[in-house]
ModelCIF file with pLDDT and N, C-alpha, C, O atoms, coordinates in Angstrom:
data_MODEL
#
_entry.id   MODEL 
#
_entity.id                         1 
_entity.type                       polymer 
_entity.pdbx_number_of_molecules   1 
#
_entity_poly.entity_id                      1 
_entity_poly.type                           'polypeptide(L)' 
_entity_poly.nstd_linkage                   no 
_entity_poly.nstd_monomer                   no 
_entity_poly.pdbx_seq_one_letter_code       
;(UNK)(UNK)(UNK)(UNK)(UNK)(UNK)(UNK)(UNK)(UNK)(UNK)(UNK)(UNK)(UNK)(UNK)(UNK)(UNK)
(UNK)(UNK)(UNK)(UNK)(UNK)(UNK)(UNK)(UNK)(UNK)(UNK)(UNK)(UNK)(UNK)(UNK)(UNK)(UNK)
(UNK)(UNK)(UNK)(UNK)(UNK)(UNK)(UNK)(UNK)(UNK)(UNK)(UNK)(UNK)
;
_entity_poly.pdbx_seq_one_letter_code_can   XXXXXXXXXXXXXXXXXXXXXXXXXXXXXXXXXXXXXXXXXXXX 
_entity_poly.pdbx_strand_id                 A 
#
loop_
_entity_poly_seq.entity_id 
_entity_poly_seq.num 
_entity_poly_seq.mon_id 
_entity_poly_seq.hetero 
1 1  UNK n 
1 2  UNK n 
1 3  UNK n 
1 4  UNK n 
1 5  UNK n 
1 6  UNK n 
1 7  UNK n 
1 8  UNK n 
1 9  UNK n 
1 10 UNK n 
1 11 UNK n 
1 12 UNK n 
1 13 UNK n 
1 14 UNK n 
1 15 UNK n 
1 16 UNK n 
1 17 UNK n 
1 18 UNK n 
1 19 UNK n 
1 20 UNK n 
1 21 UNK n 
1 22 UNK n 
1 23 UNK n 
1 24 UNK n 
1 25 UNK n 
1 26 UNK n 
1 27 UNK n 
1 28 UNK n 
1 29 UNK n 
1 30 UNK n 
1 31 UNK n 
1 32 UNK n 
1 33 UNK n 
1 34 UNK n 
1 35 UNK n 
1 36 UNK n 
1 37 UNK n 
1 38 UNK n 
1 39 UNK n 
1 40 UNK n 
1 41 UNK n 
1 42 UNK n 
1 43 UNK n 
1 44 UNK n 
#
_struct_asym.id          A 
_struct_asym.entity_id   1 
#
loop_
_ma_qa_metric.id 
_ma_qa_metric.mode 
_ma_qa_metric.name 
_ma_qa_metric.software_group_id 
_ma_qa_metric.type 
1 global pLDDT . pLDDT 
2 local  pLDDT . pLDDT 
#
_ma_qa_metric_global.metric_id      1 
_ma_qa_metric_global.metric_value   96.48 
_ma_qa_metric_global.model_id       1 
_ma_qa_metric_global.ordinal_id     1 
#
loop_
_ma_qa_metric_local.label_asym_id 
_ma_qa_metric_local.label_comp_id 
_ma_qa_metric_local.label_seq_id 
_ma_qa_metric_local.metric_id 
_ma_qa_metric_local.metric_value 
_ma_qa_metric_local.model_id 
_ma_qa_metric_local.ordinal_id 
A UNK 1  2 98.00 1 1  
A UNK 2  2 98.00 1 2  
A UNK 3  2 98.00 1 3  
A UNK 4  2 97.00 1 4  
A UNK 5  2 97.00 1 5  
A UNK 6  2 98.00 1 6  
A UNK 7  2 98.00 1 7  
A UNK 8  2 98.00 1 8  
A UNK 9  2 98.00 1 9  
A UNK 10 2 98.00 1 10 
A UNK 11 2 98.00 1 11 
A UNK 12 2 98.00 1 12 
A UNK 13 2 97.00 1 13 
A UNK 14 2 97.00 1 14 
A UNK 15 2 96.00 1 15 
A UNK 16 2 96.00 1 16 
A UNK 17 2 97.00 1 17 
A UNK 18 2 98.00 1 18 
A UNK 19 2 98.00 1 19 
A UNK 20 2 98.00 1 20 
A UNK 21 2 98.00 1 21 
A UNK 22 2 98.00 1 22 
A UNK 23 2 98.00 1 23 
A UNK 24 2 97.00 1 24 
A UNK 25 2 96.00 1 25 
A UNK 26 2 93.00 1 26 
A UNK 27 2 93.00 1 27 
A UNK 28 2 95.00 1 28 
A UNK 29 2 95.00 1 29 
A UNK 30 2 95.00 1 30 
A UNK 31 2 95.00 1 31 
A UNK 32 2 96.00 1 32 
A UNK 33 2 97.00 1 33 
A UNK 34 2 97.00 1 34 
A UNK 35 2 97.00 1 35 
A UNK 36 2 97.00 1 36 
A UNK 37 2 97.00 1 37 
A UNK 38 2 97.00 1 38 
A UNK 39 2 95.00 1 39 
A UNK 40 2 95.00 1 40 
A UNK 41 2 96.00 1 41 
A UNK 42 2 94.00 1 42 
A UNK 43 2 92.00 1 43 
A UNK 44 2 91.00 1 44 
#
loop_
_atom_site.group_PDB 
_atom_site.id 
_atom_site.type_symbol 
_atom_site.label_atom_id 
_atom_site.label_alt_id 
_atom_site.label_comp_id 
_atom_site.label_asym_id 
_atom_site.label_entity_id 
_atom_site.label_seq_id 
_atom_site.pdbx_PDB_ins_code 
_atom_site.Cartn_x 
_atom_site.Cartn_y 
_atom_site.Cartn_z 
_atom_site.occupancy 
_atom_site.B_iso_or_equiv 
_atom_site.pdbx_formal_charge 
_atom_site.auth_seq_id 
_atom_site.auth_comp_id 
_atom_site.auth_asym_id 
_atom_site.auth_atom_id 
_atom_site.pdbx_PDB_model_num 
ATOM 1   N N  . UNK A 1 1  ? 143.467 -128.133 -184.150 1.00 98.00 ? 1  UNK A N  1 
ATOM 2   C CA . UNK A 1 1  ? 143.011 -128.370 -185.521 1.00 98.00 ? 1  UNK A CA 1 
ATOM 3   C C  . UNK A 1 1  ? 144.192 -128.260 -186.478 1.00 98.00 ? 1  UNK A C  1 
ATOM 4   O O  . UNK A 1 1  ? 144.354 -129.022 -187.431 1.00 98.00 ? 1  UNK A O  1 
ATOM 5   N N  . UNK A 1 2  ? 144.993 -127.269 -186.157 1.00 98.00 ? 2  UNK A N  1 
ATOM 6   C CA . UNK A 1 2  ? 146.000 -127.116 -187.196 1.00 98.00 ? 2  UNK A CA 1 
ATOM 7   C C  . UNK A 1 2  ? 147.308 -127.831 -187.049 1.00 98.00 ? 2  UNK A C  1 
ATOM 8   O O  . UNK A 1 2  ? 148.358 -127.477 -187.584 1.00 98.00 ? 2  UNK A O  1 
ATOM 9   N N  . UNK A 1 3  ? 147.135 -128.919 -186.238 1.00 98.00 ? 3  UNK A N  1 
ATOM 10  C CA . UNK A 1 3  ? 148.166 -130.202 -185.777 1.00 98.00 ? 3  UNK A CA 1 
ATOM 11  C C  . UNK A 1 3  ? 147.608 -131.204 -186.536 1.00 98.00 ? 3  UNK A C  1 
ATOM 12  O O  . UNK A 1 3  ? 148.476 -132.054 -186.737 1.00 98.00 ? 3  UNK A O  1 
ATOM 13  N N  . UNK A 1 4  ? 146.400 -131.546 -187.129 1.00 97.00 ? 4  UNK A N  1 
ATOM 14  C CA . UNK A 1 4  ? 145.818 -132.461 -187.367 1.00 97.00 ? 4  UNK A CA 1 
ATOM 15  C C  . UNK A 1 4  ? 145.004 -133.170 -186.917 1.00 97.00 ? 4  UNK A C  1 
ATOM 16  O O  . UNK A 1 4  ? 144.340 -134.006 -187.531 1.00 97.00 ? 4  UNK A O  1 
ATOM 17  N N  . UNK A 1 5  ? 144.962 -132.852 -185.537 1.00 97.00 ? 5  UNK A N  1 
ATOM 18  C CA . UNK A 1 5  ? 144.540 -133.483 -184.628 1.00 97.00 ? 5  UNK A CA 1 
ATOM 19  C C  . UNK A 1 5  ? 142.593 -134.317 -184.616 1.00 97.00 ? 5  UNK A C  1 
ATOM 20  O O  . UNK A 1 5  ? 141.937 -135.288 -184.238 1.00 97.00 ? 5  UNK A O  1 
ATOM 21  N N  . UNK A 1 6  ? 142.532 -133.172 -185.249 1.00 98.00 ? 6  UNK A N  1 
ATOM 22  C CA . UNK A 1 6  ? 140.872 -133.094 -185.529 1.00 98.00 ? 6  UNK A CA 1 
ATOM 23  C C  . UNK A 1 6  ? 140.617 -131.950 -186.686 1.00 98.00 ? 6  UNK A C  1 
ATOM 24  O O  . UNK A 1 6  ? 141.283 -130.926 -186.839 1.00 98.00 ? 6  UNK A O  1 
ATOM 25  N N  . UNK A 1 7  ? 139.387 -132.420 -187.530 1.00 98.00 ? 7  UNK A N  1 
ATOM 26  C CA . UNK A 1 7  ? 139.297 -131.467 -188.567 1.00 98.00 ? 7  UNK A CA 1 
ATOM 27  C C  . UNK A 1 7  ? 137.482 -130.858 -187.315 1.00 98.00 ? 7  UNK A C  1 
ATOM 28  O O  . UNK A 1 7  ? 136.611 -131.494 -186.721 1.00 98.00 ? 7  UNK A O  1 
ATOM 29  N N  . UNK A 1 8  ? 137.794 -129.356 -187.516 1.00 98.00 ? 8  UNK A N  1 
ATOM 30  C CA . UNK A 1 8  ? 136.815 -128.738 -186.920 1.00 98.00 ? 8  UNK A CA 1 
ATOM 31  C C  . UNK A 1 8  ? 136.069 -127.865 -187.974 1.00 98.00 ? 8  UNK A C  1 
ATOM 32  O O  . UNK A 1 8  ? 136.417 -126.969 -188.743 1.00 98.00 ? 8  UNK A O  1 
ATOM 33  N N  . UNK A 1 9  ? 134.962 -128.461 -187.705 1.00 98.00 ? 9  UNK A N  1 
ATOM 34  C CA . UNK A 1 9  ? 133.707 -128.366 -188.324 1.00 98.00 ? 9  UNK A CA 1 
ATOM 35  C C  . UNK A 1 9  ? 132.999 -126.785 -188.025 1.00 98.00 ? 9  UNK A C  1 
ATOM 36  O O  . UNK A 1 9  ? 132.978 -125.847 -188.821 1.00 98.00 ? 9  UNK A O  1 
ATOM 37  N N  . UNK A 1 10 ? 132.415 -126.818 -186.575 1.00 98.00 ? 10 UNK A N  1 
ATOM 38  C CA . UNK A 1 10 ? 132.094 -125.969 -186.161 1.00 98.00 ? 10 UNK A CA 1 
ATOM 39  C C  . UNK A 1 10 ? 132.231 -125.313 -184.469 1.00 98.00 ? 10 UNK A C  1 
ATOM 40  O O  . UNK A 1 10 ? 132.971 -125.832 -183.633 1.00 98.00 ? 10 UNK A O  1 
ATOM 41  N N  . UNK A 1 11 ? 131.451 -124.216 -184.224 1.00 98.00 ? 11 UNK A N  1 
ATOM 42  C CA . UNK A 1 11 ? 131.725 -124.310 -182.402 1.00 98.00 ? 11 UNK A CA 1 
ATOM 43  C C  . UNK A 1 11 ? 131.363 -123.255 -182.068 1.00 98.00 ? 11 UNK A C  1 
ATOM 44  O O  . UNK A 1 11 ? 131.639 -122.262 -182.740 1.00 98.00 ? 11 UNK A O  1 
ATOM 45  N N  . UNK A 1 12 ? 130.828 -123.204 -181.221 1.00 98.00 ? 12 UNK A N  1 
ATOM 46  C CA . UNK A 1 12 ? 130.370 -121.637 -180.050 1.00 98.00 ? 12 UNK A CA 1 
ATOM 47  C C  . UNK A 1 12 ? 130.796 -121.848 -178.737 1.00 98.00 ? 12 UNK A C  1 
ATOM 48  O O  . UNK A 1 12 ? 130.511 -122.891 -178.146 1.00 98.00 ? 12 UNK A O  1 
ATOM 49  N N  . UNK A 1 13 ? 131.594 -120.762 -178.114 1.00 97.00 ? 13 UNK A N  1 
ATOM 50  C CA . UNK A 1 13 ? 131.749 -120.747 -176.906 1.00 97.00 ? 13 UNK A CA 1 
ATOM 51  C C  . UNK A 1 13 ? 130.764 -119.622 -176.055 1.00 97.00 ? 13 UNK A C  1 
ATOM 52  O O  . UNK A 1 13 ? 130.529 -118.434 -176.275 1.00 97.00 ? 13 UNK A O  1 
ATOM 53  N N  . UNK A 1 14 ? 130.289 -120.580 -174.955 1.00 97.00 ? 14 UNK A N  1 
ATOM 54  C CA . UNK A 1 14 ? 128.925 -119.672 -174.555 1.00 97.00 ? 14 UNK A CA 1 
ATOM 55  C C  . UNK A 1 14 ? 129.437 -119.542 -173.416 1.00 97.00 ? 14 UNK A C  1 
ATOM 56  O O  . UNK A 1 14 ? 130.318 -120.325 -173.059 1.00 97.00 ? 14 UNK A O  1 
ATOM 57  N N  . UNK A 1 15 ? 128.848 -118.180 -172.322 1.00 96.00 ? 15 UNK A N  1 
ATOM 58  C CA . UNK A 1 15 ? 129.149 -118.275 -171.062 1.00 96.00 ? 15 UNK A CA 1 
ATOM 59  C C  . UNK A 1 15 ? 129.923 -119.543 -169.855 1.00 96.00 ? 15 UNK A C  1 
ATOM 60  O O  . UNK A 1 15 ? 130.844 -119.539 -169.038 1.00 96.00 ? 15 UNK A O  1 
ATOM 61  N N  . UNK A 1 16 ? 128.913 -120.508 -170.356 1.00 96.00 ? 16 UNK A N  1 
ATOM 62  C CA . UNK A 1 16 ? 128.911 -121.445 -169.112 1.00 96.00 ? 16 UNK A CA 1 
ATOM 63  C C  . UNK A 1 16 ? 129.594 -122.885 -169.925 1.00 96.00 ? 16 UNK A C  1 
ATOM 64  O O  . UNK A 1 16 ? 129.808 -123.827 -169.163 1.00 96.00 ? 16 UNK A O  1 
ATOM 65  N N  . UNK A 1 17 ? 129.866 -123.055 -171.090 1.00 97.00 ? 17 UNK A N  1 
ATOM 66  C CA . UNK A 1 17 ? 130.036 -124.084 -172.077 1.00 97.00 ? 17 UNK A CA 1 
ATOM 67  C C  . UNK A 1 17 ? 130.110 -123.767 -172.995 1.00 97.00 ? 17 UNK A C  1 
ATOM 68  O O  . UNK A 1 17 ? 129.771 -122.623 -173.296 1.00 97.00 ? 17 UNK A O  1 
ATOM 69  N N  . UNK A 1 18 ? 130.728 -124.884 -174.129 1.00 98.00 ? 18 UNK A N  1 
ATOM 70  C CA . UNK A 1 18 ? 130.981 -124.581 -175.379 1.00 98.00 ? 18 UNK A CA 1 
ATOM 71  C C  . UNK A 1 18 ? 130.341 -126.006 -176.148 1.00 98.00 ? 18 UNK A C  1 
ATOM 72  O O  . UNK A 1 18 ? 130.055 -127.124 -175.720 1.00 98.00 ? 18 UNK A O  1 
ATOM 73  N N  . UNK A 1 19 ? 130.291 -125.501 -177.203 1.00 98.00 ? 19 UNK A N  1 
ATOM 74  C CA . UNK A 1 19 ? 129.571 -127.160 -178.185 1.00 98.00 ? 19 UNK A CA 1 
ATOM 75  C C  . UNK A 1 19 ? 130.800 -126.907 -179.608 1.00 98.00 ? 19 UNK A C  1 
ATOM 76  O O  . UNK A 1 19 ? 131.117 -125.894 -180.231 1.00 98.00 ? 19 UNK A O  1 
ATOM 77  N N  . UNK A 1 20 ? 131.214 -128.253 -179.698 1.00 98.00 ? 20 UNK A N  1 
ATOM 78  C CA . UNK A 1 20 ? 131.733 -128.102 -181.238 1.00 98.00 ? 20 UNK A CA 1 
ATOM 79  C C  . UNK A 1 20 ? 131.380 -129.316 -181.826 1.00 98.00 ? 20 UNK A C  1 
ATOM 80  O O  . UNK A 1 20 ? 130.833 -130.332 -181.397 1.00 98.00 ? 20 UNK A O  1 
ATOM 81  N N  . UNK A 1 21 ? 131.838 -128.962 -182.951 1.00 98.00 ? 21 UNK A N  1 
ATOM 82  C CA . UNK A 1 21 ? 131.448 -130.484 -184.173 1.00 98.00 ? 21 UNK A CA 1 
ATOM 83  C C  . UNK A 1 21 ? 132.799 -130.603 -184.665 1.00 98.00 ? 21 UNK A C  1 
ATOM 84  O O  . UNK A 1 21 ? 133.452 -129.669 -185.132 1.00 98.00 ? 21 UNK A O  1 
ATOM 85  N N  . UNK A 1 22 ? 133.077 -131.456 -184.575 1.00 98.00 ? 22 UNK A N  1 
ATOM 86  C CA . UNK A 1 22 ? 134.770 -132.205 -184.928 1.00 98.00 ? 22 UNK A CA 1 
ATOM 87  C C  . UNK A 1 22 ? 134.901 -133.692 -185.688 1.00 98.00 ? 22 UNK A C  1 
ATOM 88  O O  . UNK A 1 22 ? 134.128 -134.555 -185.272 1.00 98.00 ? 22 UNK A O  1 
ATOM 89  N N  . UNK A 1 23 ? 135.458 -133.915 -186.344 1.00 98.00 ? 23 UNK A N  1 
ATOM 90  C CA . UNK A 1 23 ? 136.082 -135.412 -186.835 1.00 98.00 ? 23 UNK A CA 1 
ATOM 91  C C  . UNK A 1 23 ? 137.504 -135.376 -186.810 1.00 98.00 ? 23 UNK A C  1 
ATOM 92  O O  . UNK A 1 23 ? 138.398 -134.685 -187.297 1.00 98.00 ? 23 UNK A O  1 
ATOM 93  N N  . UNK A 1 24 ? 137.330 -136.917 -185.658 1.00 97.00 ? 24 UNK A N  1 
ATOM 94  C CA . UNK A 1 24 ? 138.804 -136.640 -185.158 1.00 97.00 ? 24 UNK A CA 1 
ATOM 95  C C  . UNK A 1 24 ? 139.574 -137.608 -186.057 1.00 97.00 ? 24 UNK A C  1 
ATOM 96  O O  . UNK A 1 24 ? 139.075 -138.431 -186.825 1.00 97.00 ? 24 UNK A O  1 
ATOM 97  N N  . UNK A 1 25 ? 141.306 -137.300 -185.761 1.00 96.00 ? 25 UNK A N  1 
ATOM 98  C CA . UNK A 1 25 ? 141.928 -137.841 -187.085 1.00 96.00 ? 25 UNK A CA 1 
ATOM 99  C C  . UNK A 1 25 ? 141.654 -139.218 -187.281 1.00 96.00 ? 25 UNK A C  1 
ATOM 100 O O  . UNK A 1 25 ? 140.597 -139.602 -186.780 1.00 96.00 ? 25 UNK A O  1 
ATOM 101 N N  . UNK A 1 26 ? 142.360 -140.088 -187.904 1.00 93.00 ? 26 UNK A N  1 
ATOM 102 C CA . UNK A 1 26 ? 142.184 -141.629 -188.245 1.00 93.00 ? 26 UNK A CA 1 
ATOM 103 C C  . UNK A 1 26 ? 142.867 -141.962 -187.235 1.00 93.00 ? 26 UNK A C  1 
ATOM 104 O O  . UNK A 1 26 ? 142.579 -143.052 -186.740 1.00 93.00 ? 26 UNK A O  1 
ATOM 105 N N  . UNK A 1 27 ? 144.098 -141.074 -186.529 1.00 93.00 ? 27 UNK A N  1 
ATOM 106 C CA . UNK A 1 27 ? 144.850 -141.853 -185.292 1.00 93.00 ? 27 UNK A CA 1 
ATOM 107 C C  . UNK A 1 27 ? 144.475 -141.398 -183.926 1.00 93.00 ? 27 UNK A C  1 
ATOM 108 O O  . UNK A 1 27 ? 145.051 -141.641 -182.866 1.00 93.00 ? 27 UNK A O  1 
ATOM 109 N N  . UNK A 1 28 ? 143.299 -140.625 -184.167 1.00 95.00 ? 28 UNK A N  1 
ATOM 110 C CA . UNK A 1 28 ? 142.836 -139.831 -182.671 1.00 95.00 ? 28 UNK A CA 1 
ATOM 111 C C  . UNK A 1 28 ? 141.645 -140.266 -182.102 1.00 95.00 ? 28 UNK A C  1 
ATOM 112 O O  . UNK A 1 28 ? 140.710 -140.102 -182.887 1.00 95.00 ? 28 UNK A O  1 
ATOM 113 N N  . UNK A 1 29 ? 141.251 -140.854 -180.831 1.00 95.00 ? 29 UNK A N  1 
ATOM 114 C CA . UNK A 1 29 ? 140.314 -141.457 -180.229 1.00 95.00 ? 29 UNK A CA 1 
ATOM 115 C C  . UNK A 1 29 ? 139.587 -139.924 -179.979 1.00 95.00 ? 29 UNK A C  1 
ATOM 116 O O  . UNK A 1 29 ? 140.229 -138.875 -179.912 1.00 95.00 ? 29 UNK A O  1 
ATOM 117 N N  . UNK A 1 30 ? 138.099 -140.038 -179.858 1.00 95.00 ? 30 UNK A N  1 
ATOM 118 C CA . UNK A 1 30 ? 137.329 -138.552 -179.414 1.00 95.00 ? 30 UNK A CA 1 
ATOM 119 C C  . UNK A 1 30 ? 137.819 -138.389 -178.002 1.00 95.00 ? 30 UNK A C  1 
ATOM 120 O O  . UNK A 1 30 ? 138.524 -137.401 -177.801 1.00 95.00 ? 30 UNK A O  1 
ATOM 121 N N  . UNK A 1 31 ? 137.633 -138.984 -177.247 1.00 95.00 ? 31 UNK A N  1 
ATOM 122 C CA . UNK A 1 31 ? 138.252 -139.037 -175.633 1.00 95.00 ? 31 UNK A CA 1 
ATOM 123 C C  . UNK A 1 31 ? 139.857 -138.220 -176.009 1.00 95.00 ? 31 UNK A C  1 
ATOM 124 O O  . UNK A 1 31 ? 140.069 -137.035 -175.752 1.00 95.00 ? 31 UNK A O  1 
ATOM 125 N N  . UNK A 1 32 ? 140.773 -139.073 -176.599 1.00 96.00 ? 32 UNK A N  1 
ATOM 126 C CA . UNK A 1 32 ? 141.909 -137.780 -176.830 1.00 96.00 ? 32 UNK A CA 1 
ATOM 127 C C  . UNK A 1 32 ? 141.542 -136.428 -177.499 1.00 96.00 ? 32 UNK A C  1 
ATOM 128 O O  . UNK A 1 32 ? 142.120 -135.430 -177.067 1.00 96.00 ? 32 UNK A O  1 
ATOM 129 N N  . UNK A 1 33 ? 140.720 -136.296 -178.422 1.00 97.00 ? 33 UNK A N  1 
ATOM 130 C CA . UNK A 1 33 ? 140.405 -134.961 -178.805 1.00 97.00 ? 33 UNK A CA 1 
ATOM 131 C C  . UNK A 1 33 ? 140.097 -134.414 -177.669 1.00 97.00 ? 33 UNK A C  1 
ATOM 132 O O  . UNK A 1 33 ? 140.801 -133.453 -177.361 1.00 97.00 ? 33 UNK A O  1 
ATOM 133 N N  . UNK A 1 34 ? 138.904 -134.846 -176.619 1.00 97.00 ? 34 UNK A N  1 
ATOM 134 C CA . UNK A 1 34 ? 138.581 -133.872 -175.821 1.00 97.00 ? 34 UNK A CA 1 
ATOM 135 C C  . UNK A 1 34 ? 139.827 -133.401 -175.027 1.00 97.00 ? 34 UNK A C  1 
ATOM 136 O O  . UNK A 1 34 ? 140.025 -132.198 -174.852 1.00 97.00 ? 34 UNK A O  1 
ATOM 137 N N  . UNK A 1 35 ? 140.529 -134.197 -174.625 1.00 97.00 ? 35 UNK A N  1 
ATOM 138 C CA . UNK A 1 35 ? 141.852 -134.158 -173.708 1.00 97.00 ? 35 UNK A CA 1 
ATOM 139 C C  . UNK A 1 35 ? 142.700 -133.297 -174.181 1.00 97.00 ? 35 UNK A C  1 
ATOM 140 O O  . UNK A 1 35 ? 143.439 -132.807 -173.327 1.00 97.00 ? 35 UNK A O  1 
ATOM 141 N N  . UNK A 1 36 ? 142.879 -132.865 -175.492 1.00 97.00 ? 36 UNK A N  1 
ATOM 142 C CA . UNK A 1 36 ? 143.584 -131.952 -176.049 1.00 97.00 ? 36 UNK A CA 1 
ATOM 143 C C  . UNK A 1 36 ? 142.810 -130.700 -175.820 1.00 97.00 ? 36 UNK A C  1 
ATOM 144 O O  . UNK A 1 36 ? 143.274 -129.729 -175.223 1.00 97.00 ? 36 UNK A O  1 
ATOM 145 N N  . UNK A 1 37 ? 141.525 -130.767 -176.356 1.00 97.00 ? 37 UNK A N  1 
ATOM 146 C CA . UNK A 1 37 ? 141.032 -129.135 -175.779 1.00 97.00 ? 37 UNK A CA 1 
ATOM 147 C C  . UNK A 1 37 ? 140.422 -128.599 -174.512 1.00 97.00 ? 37 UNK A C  1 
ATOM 148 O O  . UNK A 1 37 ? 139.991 -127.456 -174.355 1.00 97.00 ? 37 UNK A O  1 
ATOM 149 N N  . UNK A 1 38 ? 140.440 -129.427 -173.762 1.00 97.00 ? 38 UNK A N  1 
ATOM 150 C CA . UNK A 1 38 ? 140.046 -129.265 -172.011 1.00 97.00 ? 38 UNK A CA 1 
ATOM 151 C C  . UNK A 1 38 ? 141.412 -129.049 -171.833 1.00 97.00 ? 38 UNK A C  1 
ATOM 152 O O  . UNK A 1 38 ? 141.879 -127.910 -171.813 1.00 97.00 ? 38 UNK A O  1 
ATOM 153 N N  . UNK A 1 39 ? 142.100 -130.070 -171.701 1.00 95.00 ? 39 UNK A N  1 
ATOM 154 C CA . UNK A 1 39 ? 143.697 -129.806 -171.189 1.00 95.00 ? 39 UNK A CA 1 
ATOM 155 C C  . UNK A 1 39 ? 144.729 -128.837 -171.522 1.00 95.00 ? 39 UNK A C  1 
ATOM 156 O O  . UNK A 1 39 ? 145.685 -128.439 -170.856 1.00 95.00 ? 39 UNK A O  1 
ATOM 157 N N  . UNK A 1 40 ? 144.212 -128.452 -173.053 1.00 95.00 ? 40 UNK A N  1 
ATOM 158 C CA . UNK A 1 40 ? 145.711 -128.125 -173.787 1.00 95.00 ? 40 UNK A CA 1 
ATOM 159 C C  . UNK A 1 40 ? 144.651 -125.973 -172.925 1.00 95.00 ? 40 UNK A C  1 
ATOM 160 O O  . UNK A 1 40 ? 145.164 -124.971 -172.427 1.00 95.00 ? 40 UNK A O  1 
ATOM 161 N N  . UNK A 1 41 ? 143.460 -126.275 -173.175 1.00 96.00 ? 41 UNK A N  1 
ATOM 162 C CA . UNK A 1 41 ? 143.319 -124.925 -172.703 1.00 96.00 ? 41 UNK A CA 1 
ATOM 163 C C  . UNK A 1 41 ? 143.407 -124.145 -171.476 1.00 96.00 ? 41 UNK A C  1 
ATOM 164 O O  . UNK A 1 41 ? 143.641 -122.950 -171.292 1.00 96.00 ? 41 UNK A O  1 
ATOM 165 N N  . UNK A 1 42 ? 142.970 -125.863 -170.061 1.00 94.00 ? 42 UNK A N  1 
ATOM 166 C CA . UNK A 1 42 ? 143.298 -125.417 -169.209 1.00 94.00 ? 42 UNK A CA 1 
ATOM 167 C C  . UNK A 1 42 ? 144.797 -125.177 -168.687 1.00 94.00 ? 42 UNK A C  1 
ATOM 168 O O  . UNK A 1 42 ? 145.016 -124.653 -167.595 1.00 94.00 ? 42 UNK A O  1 
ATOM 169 N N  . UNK A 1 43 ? 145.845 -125.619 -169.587 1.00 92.00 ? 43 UNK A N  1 
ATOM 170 C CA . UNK A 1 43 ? 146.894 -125.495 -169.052 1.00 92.00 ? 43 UNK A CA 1 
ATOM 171 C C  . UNK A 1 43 ? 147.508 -124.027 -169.842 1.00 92.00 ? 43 UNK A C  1 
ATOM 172 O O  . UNK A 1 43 ? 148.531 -123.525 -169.374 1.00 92.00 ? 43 UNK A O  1 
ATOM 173 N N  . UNK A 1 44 ? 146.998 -123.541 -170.752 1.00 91.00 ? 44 UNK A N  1 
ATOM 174 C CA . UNK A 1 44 ? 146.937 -122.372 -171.285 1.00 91.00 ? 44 UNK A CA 1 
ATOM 175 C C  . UNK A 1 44 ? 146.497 -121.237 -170.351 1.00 91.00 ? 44 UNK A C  1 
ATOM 176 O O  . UNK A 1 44 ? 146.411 -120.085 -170.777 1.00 91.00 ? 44 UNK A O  1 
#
């Protein structure tokens, strides 16, 4: 979020999953948003 990447709205992370609400930038496809926070966390 604080790249720009996506403005984040909202989000809960639950046991088994998480849900958020996002608008992604003017240059970011949602498919890359997700790819940034699946990826950027699993590689975290």
């Amino acid at each position: 979020r604080d790249k720009n990447r996506f403005q984040l709205h909202a989000f809960v992370v639950m046991p088994d999953h998480v849900h958020v609400l996002i608008t992604p930038a003017t240059d970011q496809s949602t498919a890359k948003c997700i790819q940034y926070i699946k990826g950027g966390y699993s590689f975290a």
